[in-house]
Protein backbone atom coordinates (compact mmCIF):
# COMPACT_ATOMS: atom_id res chain seq x y z
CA UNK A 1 7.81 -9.47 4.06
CA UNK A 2 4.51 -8.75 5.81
CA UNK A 3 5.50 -6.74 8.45
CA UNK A 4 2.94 -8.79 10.95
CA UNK A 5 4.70 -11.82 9.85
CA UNK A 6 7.94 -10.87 10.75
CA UNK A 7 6.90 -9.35 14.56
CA UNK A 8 4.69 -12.79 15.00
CA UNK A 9 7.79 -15.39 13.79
CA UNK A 10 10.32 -12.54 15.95
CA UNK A 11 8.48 -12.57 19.35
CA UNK A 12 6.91 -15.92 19.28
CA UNK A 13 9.09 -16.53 22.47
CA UNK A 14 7.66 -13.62 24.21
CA UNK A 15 5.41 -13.29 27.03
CA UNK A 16 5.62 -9.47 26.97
CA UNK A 17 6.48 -7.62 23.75
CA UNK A 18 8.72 -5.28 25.07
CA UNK A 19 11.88 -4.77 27.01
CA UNK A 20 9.93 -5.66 30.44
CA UNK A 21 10.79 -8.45 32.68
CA UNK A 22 7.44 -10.83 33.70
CA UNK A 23 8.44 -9.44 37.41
CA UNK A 24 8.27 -5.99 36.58
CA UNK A 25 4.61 -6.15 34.97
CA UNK A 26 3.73 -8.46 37.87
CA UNK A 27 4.57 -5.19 39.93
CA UNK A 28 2.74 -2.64 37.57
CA UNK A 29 -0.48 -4.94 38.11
CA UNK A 30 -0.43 -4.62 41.67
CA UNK A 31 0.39 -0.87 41.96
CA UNK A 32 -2.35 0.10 40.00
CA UNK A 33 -4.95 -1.13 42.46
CA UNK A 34 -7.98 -1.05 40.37
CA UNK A 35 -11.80 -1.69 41.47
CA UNK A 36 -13.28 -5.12 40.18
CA UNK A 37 -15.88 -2.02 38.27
CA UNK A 38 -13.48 -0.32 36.65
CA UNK A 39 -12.78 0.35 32.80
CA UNK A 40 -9.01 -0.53 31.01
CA UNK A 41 -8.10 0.26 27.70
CA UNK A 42 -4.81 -1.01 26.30
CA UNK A 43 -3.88 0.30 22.72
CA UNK A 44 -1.23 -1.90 21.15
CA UNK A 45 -2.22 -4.56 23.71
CA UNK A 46 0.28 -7.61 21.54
CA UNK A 47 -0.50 -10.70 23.21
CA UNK A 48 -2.87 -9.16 25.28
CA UNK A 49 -1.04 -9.92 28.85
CA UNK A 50 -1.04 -6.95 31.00
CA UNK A 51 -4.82 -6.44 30.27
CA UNK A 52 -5.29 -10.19 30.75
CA UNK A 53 -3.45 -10.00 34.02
CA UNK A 54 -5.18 -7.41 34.89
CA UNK A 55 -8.41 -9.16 34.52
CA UNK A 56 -7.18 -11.75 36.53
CA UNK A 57 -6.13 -9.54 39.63
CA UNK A 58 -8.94 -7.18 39.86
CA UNK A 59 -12.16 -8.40 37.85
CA UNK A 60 -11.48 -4.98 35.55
CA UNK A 61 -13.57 -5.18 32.05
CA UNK A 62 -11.70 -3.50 29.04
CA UNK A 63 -10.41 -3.13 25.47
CA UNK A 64 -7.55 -4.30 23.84
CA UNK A 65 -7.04 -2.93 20.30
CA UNK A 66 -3.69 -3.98 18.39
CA UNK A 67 -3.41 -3.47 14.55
CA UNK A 68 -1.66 -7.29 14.25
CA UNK A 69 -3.76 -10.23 13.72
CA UNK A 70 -1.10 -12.26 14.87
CA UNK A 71 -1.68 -10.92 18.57
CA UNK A 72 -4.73 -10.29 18.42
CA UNK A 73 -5.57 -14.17 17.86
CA UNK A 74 -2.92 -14.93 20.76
CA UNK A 75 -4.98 -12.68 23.03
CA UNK A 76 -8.20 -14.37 22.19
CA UNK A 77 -6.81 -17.37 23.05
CA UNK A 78 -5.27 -16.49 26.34
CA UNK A 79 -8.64 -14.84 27.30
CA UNK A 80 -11.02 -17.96 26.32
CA UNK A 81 -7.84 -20.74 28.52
CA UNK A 82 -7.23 -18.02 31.15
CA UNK A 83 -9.64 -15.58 31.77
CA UNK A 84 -12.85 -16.83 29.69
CA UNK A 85 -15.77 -15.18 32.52
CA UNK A 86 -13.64 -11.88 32.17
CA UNK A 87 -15.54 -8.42 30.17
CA UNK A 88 -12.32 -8.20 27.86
CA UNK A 89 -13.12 -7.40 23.45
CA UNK A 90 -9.80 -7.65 21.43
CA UNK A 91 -10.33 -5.45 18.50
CA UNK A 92 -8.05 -5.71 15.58
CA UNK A 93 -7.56 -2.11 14.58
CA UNK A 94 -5.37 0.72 14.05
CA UNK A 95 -5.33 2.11 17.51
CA UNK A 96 -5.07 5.93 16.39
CA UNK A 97 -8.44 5.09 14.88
CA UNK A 98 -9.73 3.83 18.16
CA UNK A 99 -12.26 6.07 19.94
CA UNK A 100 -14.02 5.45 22.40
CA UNK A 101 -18.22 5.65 23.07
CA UNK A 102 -17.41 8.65 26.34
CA UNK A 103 -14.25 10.55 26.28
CA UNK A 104 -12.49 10.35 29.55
CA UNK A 105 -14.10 7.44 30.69
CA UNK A 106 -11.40 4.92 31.35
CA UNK A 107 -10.25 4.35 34.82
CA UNK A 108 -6.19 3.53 33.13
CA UNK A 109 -5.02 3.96 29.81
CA UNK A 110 -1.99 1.94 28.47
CA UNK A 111 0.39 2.51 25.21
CA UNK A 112 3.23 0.46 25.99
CA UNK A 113 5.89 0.38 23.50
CA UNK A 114 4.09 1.79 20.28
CA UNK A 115 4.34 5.60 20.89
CA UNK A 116 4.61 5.59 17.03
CA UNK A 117 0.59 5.27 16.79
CA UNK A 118 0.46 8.58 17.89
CA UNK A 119 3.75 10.41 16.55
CA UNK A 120 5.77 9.74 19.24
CA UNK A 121 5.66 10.11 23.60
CA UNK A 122 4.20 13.44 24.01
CA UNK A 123 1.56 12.69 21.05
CA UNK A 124 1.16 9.43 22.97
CA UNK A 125 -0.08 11.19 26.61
CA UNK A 126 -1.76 13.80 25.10
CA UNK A 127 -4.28 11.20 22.91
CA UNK A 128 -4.51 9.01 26.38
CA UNK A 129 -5.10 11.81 28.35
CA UNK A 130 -8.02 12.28 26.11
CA UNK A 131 -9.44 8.69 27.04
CA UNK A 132 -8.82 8.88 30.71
CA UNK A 133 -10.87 9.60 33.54
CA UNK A 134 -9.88 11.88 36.19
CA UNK A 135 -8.00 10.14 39.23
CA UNK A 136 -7.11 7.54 36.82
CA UNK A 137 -3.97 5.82 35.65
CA UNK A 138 -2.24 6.41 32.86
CA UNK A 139 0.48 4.05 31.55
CA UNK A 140 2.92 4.28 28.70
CA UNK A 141 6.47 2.30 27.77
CA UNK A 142 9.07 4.15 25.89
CA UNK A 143 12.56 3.71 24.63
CA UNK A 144 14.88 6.59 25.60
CA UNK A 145 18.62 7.72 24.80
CA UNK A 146 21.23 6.38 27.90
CA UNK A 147 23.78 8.63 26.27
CA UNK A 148 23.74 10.90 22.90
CA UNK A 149 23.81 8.14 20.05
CA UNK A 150 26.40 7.88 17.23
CA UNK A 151 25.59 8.25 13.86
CA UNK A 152 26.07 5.22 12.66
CA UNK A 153 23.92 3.68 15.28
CA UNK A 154 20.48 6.16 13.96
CA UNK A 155 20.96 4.85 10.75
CA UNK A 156 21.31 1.56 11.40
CA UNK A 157 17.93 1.35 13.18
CA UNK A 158 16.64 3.94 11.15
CA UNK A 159 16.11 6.42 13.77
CA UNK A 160 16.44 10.42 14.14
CA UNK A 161 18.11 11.65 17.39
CA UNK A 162 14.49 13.43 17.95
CA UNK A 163 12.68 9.97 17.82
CA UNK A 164 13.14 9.71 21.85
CA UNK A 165 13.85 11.82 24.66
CA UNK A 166 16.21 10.89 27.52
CA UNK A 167 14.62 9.32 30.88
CA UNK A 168 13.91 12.93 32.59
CA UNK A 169 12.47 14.41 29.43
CA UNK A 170 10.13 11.51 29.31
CA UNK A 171 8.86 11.88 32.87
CA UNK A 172 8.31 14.98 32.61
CA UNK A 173 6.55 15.31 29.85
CA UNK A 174 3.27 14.48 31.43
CA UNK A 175 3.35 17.60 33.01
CA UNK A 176 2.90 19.44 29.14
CA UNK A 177 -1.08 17.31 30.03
CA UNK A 178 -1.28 17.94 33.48
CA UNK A 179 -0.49 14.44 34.81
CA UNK A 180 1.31 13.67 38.13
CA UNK A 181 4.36 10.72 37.47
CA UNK A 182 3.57 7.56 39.86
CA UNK A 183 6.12 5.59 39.32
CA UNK A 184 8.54 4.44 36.47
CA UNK A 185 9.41 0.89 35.94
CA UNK A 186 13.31 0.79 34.29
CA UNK A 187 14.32 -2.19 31.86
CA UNK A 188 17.83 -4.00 33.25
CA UNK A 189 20.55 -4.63 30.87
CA UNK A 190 19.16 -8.27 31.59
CA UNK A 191 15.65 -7.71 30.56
CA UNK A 192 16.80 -5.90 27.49
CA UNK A 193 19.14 -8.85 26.47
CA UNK A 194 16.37 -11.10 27.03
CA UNK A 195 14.19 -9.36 25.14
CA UNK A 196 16.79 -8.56 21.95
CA UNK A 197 17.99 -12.34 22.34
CA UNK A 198 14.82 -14.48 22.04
CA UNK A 199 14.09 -12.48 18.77
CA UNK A 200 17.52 -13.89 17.20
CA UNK A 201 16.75 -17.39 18.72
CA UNK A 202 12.96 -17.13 17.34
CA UNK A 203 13.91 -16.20 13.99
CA UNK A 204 16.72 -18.87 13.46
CA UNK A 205 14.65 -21.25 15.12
CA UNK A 206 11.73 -20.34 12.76
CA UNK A 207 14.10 -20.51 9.89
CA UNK A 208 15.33 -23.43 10.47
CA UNK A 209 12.38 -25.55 10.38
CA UNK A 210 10.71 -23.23 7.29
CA UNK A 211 13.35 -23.07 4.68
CA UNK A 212 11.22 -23.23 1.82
CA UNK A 213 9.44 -20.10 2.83
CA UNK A 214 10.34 -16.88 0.29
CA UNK A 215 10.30 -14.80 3.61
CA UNK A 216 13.59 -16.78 5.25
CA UNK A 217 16.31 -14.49 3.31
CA UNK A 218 14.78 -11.46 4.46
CA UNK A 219 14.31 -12.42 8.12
CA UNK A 220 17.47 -13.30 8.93
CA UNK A 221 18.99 -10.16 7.15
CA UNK A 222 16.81 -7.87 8.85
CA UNK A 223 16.93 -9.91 12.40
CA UNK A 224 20.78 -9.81 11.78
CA UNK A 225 21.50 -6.60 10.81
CA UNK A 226 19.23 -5.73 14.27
CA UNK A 227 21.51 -8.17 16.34
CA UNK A 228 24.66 -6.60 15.24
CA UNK A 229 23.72 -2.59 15.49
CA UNK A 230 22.41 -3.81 19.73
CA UNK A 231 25.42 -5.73 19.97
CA UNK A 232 27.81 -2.89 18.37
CA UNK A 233 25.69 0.29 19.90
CA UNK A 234 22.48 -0.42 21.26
CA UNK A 235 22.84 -2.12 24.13
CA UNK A 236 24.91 0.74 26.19
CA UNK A 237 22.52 3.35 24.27
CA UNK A 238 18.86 2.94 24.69
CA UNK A 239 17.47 2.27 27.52
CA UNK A 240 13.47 1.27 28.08
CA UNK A 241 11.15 2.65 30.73
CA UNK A 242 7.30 2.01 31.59
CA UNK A 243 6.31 5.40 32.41
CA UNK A 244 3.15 5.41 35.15
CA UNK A 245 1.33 8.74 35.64
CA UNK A 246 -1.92 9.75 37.37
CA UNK A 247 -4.45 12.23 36.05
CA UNK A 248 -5.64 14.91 38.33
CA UNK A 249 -5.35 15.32 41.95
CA UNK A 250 -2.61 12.64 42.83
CA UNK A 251 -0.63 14.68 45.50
CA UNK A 252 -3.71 15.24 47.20
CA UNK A 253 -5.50 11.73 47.62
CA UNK A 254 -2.25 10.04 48.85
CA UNK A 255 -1.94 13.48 51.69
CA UNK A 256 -5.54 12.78 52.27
């Protein structure tokens, strides 16, 4: 099964791709604070709503670059009914490929939830670091272990124990790239059930109404097999974080 497919038919009831309530991104976009100049980059943007929204707060101009034509077309279309007078280009594109024109010339950088572009968190900071200008914001969403996991639970998500750090180890591994942490926005056990149950409810729902499809058997094995390894381990496991760090001389604007 097309592996586009299958995220597209799994989070068609999703606002937000990720473990993050609508509230919590609602308070990322206003503690950012951006000016209505300033440059955004989101790689793996999905649908396209946190660069969308914050279009709509602040007046930013940006790129969103996901490698899913699925969400890509979903964030062209909430751009042109939502924010059609706003600078934003959706590029459909592998975002490790992405470079852009100036290096550091963003004003915030986002990765949320697809650290696997770049081999994983620290790969993740270190390529945004890259793209980021200095006194600007830096913003990243990562899974990370509650407690040591079993070993039945790795292999039923296909996982090594080395795929994600704990909570600490991921806030502090912007220091490695000389980045201050901001703030960190934690996932509820509520926001993760939401998040694990509309992709069950999608899929069945999708199912349902496409049984002649060659892709049904599949989806429900593999959406499934995924309900029963959260249910059995998951859920009191891995936890979810949006990780907010500043670049360069944090401490000292806020004493100023």
């Amino acid at each position: 099964m097309d592996m586009w497919k299958f995220y597209d038919i799994t989070h068609r009831e999703h606002i937000v791709c990720n473990p993050t309530s609508i509230e919590k991104l609602e308070q990322l976009v206003s503690l950012v604070r951006l000016k209505p100049d300033a440059h955004v980059l989101e790689i793996a943007t999905g649908k396209g709503e946190f660069i969308i929204r914050l279009a709509e707060r602040y007046g930013v101009e940006g790129v969103g670059v996901d490698l899913s034509p699925y969400y890509i077309a979903d964030a062209k279309g909430k751009h042109r009914k939502r924010a059609p007078d706003a600078r934003l280009v959706f590029l459909e594109m592998d975002g490790a490929e992405y470079k852009p024109e100036k290096p550091e010339s963003f004003d915030l950088v986002a990765c949320i939830g697809a650290s696997w572009i770049y081999g994983g968190h620290r790969g993740t900071l270190k390529a945004l670091e890259g793209m980021a200008a200095q006194k600007s914001w830096i913003v990243v969403g990562e899974p990370y272990w509650r407690h040591e996991p079993e070993r039945e639970y790795l292999e039923a998500i296909e996982e090594k124990r080395s795929s994600f750090g704990t909570h600490s180890e991921n806030a502090e591994a912007g220091k490695e790239f000389g980045l201050e942490l901001a703030y960190t926005l934690v996932s509820s056990q509520d926001d993760w059930d939401r998040y694990e149950g509309l992709q069950w409810y999608a899929a069945e729902e999708w199912a349902s109404g496409h049984a002649a499809d060659p892709d049904v058997p599949e989806l429900l094995k593999r959406v499934r097999q995924g309900k029963a390894a959260y249910l059995r381990w998951g859920r009191e496991t891995l936890g979810w974080a949006i990780y907010v760090f500043k670049k360069g001389a944090f401490g000292r604007e806020q004493a100023a």
